[in-house]
PDB file of N, CA and C in Angstrom:
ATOM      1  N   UNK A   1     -25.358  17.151  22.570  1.00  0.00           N
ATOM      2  CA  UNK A   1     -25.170  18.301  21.736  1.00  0.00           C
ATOM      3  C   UNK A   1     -25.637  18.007  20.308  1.00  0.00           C
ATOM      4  N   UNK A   2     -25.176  16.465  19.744  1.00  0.00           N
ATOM      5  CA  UNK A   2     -25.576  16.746  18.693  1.00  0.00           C
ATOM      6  C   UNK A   2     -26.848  15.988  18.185  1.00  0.00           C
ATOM      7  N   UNK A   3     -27.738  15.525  19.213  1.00  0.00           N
ATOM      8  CA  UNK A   3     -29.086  15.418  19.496  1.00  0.00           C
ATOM      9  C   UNK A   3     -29.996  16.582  19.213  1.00  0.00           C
ATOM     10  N   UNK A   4     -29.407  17.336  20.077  1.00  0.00           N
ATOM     11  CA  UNK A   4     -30.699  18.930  19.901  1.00  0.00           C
ATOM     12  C   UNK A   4     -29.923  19.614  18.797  1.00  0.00           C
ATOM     13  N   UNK A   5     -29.228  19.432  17.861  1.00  0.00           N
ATOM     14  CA  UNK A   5     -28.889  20.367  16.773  1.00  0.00           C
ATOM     15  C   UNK A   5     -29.698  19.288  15.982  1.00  0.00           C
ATOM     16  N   UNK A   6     -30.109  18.211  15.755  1.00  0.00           N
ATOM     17  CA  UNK A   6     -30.608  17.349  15.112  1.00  0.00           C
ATOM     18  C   UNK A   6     -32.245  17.688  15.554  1.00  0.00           C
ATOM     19  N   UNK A   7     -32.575  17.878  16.663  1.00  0.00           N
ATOM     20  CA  UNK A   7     -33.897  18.217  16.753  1.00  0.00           C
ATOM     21  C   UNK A   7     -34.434  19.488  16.037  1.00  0.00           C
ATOM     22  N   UNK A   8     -33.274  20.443  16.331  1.00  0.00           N
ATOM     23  CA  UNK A   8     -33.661  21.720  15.724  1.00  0.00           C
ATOM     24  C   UNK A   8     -33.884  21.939  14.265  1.00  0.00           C
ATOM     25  N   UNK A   9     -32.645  21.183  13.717  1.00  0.00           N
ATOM     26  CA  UNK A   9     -32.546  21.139  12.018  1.00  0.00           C
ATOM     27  C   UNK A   9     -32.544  19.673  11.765  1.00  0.00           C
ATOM     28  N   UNK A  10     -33.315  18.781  11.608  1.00  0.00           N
ATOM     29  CA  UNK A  10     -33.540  17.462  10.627  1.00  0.00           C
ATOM     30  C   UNK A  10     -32.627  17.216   9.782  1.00  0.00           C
ATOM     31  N   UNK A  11     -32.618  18.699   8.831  1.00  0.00           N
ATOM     32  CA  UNK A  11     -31.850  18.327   7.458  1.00  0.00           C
ATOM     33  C   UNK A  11     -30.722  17.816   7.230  1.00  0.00           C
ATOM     34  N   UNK A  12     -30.058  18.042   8.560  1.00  0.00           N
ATOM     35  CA  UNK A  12     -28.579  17.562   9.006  1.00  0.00           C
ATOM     36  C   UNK A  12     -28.202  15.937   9.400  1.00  0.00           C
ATOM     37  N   UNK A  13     -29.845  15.336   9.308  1.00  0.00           N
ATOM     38  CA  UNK A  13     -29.467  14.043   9.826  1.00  0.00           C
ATOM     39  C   UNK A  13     -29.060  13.288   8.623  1.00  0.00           C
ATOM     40  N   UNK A  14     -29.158  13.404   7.522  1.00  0.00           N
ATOM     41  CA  UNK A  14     -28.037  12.973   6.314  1.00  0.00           C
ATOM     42  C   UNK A  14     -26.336  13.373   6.249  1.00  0.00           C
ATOM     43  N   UNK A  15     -25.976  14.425   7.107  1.00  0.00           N
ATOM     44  CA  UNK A  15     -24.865  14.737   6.975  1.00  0.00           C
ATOM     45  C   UNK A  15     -24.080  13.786   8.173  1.00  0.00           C
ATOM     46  N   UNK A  16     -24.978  14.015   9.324  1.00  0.00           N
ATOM     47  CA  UNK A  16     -24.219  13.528  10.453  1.00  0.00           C
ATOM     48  C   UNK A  16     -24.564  11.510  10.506  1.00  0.00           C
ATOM     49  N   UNK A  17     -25.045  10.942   9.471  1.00  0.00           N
ATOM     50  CA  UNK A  17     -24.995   9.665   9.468  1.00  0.00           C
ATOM     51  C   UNK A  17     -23.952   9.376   8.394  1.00  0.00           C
ATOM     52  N   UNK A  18     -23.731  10.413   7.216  1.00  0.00           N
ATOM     53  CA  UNK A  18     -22.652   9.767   6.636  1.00  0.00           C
ATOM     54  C   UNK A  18     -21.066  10.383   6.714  1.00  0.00           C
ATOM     55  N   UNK A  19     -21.084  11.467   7.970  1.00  0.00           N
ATOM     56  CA  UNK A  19     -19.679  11.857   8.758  1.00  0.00           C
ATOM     57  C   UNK A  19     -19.309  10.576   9.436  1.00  0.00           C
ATOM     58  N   UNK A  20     -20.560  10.263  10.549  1.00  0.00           N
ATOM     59  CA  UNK A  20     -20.337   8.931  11.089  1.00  0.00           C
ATOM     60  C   UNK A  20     -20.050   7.558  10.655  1.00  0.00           C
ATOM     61  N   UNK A  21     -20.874   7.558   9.702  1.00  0.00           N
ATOM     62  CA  UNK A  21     -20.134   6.031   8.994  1.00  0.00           C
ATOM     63  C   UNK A  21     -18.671   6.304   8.440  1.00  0.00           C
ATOM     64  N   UNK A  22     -18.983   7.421   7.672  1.00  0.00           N
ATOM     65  CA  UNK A  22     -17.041   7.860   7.480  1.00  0.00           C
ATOM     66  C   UNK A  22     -16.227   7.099   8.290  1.00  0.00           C
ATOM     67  N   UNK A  23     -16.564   7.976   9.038  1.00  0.00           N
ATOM     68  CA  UNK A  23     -15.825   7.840  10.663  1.00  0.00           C
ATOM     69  C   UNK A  23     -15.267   6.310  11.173  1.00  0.00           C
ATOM     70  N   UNK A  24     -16.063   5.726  11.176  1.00  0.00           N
ATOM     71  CA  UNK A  24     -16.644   4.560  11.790  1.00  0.00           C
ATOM     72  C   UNK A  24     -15.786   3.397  10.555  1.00  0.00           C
ATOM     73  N   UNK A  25     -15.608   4.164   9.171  1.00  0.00           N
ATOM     74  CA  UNK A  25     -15.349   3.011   8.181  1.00  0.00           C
ATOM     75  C   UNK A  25     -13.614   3.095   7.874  1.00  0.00           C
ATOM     76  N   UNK A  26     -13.363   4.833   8.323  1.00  0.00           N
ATOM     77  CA  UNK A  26     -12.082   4.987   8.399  1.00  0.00           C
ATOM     78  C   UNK A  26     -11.326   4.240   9.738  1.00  0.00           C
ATOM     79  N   UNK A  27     -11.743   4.105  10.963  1.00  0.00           N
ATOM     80  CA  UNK A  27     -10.907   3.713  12.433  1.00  0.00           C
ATOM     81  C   UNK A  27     -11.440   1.904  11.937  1.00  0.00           C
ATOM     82  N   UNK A  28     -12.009   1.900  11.353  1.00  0.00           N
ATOM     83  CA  UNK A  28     -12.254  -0.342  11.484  1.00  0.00           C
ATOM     84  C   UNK A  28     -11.092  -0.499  10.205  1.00  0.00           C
ATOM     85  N   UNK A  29     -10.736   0.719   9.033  1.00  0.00           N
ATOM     86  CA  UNK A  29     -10.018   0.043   8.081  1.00  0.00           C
ATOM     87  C   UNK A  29      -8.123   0.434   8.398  1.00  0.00           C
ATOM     88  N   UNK A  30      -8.599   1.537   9.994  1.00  0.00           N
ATOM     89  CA  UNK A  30      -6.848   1.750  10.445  1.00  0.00           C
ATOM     90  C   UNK A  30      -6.853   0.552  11.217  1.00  0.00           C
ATOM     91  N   UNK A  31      -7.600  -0.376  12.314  1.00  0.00           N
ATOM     92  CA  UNK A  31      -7.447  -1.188  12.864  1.00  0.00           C
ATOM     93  C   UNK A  31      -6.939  -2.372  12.313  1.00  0.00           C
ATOM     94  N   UNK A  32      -7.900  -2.519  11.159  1.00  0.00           N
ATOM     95  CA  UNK A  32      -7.822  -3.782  10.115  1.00  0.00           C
ATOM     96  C   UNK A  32      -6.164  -3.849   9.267  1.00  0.00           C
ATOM     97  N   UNK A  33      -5.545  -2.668   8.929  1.00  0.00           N
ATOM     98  CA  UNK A  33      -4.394  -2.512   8.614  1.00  0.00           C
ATOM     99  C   UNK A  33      -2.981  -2.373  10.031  1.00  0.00           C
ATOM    100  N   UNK A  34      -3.462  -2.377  11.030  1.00  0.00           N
ATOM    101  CA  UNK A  34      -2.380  -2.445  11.745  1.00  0.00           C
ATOM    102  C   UNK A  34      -2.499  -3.929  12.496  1.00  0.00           C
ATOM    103  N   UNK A  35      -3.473  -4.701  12.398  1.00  0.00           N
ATOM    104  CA  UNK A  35      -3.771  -5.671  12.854  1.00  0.00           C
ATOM    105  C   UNK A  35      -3.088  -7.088  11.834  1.00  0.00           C
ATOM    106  N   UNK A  36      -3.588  -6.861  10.346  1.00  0.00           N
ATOM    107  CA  UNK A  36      -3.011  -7.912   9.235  1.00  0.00           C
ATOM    108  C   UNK A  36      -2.234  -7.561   8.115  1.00  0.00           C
ATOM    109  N   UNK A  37      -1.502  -6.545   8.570  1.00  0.00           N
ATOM    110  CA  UNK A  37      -0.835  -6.353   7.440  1.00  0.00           C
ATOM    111  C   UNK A  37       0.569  -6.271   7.854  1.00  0.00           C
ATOM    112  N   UNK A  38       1.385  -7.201   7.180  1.00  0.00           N
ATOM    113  CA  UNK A  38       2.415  -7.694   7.624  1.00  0.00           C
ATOM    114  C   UNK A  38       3.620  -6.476   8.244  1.00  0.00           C
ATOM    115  N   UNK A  39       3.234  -5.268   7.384  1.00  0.00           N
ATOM    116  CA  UNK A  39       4.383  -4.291   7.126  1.00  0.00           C
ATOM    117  C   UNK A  39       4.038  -3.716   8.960  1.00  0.00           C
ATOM    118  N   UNK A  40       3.129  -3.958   9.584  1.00  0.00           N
ATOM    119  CA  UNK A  40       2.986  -3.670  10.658  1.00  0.00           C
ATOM    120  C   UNK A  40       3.722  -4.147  12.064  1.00  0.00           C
ATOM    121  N   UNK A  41       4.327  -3.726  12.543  1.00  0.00           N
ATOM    122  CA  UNK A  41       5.148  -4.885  13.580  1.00  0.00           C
ATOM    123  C   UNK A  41       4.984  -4.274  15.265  1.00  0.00           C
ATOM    124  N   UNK A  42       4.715  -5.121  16.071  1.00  0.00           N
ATOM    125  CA  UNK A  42       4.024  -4.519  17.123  1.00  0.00           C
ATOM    126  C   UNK A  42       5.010  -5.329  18.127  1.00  0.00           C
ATOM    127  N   UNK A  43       5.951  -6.111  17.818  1.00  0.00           N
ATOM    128  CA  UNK A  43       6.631  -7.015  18.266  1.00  0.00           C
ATOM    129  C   UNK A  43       8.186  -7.029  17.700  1.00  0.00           C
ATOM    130  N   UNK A  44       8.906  -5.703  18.190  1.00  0.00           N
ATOM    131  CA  UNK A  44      10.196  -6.011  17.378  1.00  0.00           C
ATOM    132  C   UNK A  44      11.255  -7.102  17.902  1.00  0.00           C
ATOM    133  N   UNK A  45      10.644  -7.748  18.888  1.00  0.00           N
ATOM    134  CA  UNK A  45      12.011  -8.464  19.541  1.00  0.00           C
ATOM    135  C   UNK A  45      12.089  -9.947  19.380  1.00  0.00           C
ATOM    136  N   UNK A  46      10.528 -10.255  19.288  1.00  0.00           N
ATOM    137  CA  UNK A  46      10.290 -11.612  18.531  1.00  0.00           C
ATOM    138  C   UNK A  46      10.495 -11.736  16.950  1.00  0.00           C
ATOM    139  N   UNK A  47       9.898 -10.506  16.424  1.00  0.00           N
ATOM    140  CA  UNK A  47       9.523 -11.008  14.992  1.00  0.00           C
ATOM    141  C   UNK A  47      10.108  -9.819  14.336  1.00  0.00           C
ATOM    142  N   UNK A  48      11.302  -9.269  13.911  1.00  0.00           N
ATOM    143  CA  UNK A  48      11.717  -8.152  13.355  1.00  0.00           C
ATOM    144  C   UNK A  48      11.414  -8.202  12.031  1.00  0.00           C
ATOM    145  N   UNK A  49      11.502  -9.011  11.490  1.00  0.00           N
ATOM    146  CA  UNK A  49      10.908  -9.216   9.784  1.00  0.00           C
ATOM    147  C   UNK A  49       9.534 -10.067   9.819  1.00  0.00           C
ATOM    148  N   UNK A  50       8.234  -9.302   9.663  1.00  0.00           N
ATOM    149  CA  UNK A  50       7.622 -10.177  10.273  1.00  0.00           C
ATOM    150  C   UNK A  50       6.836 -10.384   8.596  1.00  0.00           C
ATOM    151  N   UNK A  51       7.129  -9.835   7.632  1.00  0.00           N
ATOM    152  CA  UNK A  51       7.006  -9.850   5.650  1.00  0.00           C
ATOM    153  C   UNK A  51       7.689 -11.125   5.208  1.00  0.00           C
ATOM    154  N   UNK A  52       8.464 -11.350   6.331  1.00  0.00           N
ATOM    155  CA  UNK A  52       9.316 -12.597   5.775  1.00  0.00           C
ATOM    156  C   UNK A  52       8.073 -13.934   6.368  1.00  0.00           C
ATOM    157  N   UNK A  53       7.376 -14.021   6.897  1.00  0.00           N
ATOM    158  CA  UNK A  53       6.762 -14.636   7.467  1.00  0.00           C
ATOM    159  C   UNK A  53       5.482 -14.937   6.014  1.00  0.00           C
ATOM    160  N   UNK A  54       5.331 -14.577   5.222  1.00  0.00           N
ATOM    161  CA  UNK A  54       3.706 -14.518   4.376  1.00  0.00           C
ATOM    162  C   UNK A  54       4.314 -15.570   3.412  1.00  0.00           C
ATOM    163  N   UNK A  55       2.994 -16.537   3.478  1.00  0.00           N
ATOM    164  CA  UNK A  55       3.389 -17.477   2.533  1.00  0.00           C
ATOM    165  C   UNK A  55       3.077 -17.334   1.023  1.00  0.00           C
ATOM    166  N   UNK A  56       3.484 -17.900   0.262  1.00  0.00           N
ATOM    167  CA  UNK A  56       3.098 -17.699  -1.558  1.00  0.00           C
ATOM    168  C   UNK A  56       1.657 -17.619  -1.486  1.00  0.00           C
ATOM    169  N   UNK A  57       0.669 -18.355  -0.739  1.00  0.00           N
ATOM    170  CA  UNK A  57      -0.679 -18.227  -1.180  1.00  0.00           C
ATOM    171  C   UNK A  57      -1.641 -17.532  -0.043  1.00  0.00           C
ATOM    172  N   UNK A  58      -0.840 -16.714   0.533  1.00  0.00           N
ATOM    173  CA  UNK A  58      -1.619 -16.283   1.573  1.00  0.00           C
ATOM    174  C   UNK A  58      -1.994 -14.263   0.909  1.00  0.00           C
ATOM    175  N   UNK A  59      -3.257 -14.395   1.007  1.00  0.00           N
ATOM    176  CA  UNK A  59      -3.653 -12.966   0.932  1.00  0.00           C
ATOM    177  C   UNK A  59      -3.904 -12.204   1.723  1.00  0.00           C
ATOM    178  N   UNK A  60      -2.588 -10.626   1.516  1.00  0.00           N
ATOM    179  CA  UNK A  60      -3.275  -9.889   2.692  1.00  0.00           C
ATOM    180  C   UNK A  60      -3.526  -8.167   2.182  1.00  0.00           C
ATOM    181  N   UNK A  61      -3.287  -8.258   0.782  1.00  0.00           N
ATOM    182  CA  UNK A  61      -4.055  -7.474   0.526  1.00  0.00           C
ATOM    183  C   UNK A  61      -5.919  -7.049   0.698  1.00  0.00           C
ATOM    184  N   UNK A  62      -6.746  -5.486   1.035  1.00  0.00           N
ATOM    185  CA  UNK A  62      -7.593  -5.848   1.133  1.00  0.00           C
ATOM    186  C   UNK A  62      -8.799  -6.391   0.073  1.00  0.00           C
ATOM    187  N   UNK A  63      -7.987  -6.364  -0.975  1.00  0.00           N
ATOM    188  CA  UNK A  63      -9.164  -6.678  -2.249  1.00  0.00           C
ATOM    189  C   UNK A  63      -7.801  -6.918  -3.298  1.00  0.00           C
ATOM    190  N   UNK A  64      -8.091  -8.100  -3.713  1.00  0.00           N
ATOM    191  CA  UNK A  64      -7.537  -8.520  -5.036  1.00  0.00           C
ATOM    192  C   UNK A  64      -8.320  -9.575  -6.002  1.00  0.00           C
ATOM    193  N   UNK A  65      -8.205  -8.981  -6.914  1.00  0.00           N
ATOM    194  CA  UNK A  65      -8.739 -10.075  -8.455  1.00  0.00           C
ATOM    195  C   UNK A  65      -8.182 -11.110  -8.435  1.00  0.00           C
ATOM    196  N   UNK A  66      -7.134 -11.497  -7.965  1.00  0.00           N
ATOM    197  CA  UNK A  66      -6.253 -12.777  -7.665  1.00  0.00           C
ATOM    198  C   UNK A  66      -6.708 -14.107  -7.049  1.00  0.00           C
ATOM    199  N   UNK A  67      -6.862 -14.719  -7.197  1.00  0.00           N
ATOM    200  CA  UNK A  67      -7.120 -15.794  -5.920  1.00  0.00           C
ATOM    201  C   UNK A  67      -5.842 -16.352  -6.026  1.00  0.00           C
ATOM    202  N   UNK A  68      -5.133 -16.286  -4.559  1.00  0.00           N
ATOM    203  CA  UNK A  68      -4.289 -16.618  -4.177  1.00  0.00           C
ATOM    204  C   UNK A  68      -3.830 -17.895  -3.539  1.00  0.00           C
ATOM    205  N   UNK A  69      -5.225 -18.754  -3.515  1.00  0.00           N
ATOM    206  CA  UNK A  69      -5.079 -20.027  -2.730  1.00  0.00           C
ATOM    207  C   UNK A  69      -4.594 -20.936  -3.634  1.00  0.00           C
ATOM    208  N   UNK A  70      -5.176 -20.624  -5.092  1.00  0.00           N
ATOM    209  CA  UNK A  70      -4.351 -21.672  -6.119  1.00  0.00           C
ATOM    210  C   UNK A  70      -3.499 -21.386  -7.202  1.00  0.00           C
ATOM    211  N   UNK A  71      -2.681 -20.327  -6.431  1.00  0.00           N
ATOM    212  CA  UNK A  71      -1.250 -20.115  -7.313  1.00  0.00           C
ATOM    213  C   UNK A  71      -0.660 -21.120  -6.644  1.00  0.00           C
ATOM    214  N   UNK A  72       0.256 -21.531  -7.716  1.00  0.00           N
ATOM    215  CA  UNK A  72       1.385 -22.378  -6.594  1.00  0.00           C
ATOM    216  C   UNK A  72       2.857 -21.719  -6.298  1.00  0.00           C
ATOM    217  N   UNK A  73       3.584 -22.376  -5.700  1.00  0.00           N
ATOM    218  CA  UNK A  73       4.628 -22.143  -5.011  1.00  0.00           C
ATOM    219  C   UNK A  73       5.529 -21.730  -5.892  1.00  0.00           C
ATOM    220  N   UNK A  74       6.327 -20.770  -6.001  1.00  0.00           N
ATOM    221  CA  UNK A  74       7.212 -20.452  -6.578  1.00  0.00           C
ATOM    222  C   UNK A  74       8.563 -19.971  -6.457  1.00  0.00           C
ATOM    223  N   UNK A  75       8.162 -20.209  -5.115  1.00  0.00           N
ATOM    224  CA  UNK A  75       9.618 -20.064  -4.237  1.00  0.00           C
ATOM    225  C   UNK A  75      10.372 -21.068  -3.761  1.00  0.00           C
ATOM    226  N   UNK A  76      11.466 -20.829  -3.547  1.00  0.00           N
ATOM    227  CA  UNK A  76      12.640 -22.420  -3.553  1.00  0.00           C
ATOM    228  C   UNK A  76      12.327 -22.906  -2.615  1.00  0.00           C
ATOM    229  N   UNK A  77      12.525 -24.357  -2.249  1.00  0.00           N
ATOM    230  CA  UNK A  77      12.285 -24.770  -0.430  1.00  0.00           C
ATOM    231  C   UNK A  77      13.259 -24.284   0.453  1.00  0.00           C
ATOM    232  N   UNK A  78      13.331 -23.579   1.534  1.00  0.00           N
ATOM    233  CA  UNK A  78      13.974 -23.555   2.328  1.00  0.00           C
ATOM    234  C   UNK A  78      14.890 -24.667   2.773  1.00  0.00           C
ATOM    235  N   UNK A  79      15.754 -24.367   3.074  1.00  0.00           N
ATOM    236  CA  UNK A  79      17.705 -25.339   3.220  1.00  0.00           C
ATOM    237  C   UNK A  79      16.636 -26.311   4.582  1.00  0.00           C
TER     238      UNK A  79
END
């Protein structure tokens, strides 16, 4: 279908490549957020707090100015 609307009108093949990448950039960045982001839990019986799990230098935001590998620790040691 949307082959021969593309044959008929051309002009549309700018619209329907950047609906599609849309598309395509919105479902990889819902995957990417239910996949590493802690607040996500797919496992309530193993891991009910699974935020409690992220260490001081671990990044899981998707973009930060931070580099997080050489902050140090600032949290107490565990008992």
């Amino acid at each position: 279908m949307v082959l021969s609307v593309i044959r008929k009108a051309p002009e549309v093949i700018p619209l329907v490549v950047i609906v599609g990448g849309a598309c395509t950039a919105g479902i990889g960045f819902t995957i990417r957020q239910a996949v590493k982001n802690p607040d996500a839990s797919w496992d309530r019986k193993n891991n009910q707090h699974p935020w409690l799990n992220i260490k001081a230098n671990e990044q899981v935001k998707l973009y930060s100015h931070t580099d997080y590998s050489k902050l140090e620790n600032e949290r107490p040691s565990e008992f």
